[in-house]
Protein backbone atom coordinates (compact mmCIF):
# COMPACT_ATOMS: atom_id res chain seq x y z
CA UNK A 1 0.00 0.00 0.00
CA UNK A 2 1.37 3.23 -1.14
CA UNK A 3 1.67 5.87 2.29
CA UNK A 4 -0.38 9.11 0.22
CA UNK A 5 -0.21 11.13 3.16
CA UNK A 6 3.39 10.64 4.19
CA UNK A 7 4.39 10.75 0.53
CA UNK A 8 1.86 14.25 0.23
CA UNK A 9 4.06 15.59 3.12
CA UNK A 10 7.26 14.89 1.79
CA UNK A 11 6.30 16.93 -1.09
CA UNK A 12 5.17 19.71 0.33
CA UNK A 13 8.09 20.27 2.76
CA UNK A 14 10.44 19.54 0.09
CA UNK A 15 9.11 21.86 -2.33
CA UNK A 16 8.88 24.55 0.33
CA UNK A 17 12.21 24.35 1.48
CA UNK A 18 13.57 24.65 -1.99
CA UNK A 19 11.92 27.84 -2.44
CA UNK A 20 13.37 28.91 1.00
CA UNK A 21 16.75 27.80 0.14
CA UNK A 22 16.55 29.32 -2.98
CA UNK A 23 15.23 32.94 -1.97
CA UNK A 24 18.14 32.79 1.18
CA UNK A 25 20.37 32.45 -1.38
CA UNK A 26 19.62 34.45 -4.07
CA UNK A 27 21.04 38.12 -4.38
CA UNK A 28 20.09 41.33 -6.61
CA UNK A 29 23.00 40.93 -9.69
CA UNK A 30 24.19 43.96 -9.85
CA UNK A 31 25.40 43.18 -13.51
CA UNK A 32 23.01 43.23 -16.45
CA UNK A 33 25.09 39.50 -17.26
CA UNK A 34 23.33 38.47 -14.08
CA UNK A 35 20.74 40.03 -14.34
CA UNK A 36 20.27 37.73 -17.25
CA UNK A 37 21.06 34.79 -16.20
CA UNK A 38 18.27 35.24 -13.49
CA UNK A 39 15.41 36.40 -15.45
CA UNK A 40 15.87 40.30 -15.75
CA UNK A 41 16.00 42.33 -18.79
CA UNK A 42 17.26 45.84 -19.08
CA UNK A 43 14.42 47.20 -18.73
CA UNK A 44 14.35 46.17 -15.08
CA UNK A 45 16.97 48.44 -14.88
CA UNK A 46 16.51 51.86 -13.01
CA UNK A 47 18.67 54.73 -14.69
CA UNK A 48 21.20 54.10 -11.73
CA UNK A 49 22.23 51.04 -13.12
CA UNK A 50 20.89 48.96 -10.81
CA UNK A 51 17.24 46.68 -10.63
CA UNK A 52 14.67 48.36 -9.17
CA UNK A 53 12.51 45.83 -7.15
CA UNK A 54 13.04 45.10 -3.25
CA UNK A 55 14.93 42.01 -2.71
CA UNK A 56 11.91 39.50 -2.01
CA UNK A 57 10.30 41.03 -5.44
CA UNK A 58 13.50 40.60 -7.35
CA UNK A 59 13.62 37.23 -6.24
CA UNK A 60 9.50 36.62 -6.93
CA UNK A 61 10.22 37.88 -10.17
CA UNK A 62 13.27 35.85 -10.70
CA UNK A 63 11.35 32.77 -9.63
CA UNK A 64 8.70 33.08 -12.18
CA UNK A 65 10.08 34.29 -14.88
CA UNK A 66 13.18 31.27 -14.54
CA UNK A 67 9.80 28.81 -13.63
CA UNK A 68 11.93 27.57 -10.68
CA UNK A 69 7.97 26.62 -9.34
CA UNK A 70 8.91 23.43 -11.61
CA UNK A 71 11.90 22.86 -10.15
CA UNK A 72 10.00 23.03 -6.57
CA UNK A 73 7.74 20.21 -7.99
CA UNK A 74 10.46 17.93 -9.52
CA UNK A 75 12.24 17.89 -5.84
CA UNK A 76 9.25 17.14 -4.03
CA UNK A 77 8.48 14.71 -6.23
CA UNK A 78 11.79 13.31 -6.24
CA UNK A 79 12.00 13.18 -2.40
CA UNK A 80 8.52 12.12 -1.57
CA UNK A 81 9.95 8.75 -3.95
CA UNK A 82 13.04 8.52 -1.94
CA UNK A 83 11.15 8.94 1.41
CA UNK A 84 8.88 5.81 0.14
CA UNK A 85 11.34 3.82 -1.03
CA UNK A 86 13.44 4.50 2.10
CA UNK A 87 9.89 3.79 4.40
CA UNK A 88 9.96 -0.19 2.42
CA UNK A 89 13.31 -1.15 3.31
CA UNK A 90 12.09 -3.96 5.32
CA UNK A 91 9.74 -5.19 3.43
CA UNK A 92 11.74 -4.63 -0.67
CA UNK A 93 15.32 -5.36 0.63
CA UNK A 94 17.98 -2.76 1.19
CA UNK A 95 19.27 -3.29 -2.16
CA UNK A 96 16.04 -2.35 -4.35
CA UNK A 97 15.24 0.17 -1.70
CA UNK A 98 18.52 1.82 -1.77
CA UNK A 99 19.02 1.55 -5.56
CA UNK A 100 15.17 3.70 -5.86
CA UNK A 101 16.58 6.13 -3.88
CA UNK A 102 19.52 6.99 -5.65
CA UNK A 103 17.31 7.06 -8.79
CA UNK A 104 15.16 9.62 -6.97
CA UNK A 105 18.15 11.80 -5.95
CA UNK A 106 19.73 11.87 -9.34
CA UNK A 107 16.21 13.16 -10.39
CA UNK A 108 16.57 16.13 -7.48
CA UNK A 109 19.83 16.62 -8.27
CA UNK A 110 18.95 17.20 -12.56
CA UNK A 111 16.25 19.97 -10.80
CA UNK A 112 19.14 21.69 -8.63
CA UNK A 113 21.54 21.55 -11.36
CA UNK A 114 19.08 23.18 -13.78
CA UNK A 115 17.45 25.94 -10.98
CA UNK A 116 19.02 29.27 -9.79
CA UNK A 117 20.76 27.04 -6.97
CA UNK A 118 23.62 25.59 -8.98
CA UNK A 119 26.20 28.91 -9.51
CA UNK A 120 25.39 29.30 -5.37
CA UNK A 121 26.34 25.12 -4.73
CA UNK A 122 28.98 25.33 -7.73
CA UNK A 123 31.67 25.14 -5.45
CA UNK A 124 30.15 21.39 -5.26
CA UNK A 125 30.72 20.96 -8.64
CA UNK A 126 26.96 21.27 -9.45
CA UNK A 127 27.19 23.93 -11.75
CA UNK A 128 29.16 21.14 -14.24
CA UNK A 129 25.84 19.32 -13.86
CA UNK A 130 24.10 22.42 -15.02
CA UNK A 131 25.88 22.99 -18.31
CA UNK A 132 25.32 19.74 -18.89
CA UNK A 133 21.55 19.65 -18.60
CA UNK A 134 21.08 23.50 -19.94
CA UNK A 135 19.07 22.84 -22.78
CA UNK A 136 16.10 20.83 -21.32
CA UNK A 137 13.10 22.40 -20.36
CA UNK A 138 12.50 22.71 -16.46
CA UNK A 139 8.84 21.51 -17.38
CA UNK A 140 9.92 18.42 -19.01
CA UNK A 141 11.93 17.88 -16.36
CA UNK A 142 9.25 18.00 -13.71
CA UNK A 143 7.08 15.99 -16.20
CA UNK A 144 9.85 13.59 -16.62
CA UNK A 145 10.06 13.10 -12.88
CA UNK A 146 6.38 12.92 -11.64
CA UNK A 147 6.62 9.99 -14.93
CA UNK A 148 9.37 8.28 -13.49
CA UNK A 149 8.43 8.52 -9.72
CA UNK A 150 4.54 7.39 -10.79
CA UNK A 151 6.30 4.28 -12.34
CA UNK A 152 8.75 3.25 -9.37
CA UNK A 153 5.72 4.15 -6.99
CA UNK A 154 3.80 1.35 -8.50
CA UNK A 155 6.52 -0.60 -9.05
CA UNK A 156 7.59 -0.91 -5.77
CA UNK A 157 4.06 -0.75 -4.47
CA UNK A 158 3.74 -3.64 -6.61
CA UNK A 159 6.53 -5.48 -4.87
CA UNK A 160 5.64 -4.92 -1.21
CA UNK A 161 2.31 -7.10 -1.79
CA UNK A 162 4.29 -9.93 -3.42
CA UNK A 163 6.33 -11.85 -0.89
CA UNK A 164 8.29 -10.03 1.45
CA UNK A 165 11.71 -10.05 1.87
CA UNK A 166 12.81 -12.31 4.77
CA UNK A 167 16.02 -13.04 6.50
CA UNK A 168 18.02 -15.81 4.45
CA UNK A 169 17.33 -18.83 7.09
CA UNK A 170 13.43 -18.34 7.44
CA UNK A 171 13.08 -16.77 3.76
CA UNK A 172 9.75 -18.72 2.25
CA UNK A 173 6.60 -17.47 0.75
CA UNK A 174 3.75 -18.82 2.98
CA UNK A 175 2.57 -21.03 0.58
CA UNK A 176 -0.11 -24.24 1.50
CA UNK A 177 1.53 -27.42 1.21
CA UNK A 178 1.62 -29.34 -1.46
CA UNK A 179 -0.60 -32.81 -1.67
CA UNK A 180 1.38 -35.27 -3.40
């Protein structure tokens, strides 16, 4: 049985707390080169030379007009996998459990590489990730995850009501005995 609620939570915190990282992180470019690779044009641009908006409505703007909302989705949708995956250990093995959630995290890392995040964690390297990935959509992305998380979801919801995954002396399906 697939935990909605738990899985519903995990979403919603992780999407959240991407936005927060991202808007405690993110800074007014003072350069119109920035300024571009955030969203801006020059017409946001006062005739000081420098954007306009208050920091929180730089960053709003930002946010939309980069559609970092869809990289919110993709890592809640990525972590709400891991967190179910993770929840199953006992019951899938740590093996298929483990191996979901690294699927899930490459997924949430694709969205950080791709989102306003990756020059700020580029000291990780994750701005290499980002030029990698620059040319794909952050919607097909998102749609790309919820596609691949809906499959593993039932895949490994699949698996927990098949037999469970027992220690290797009492491992047996509890099947009837056989009347030969």
């Amino acid at each position: 049985m697939i935990p909605k609620r738990m899985m519903f939570l995990v979403i919603v915190i992780a999407a959240l707390a991407y936005v927060g990282l991202e808007r405690a992180t993110f800074t007014v470019p003072l350069s119109l080169e920035a300024a571009e690779a955030c969203g801006f044009t020059i017409n946001d641009f006062a005739p000081s030379g420098k954007i306009e908006y208050a920091p929180t409505q730089a960053w709003w703007l930002s946010f939309m007009r980069k559609q970092e909302y869809f990289g919110a989705i993709t890592v809640g949708l990525a972590a709400a996998f891991i967190a179910f995956a993770l929840s199953a250990v006992r019951q899938l093995g740590a093996g298929i459990a483990s191996g979901a959630a690294v699927g899930g995290g490459v997924l949430a890392l694709a969205a950080v590489c791709l989102g306003c995040l990756a020059p700020v964690l580029s000291i990780i390297g994750i701005g290499i990730g980002g030029a990698a990935l620059v040319d794909i959509p952050k919607w097909l992305l998102a749609l790309n995850t919820l596609l691949l998380t809906g499959w593993g979801t039932m895949f490994l919801s699949r698996r927990l009501t098949s037999c469970p995954v027992l220690p290797r002396a009492t491992q047996s399906c509890a099947a009837a005995p056989s009347s030969h």
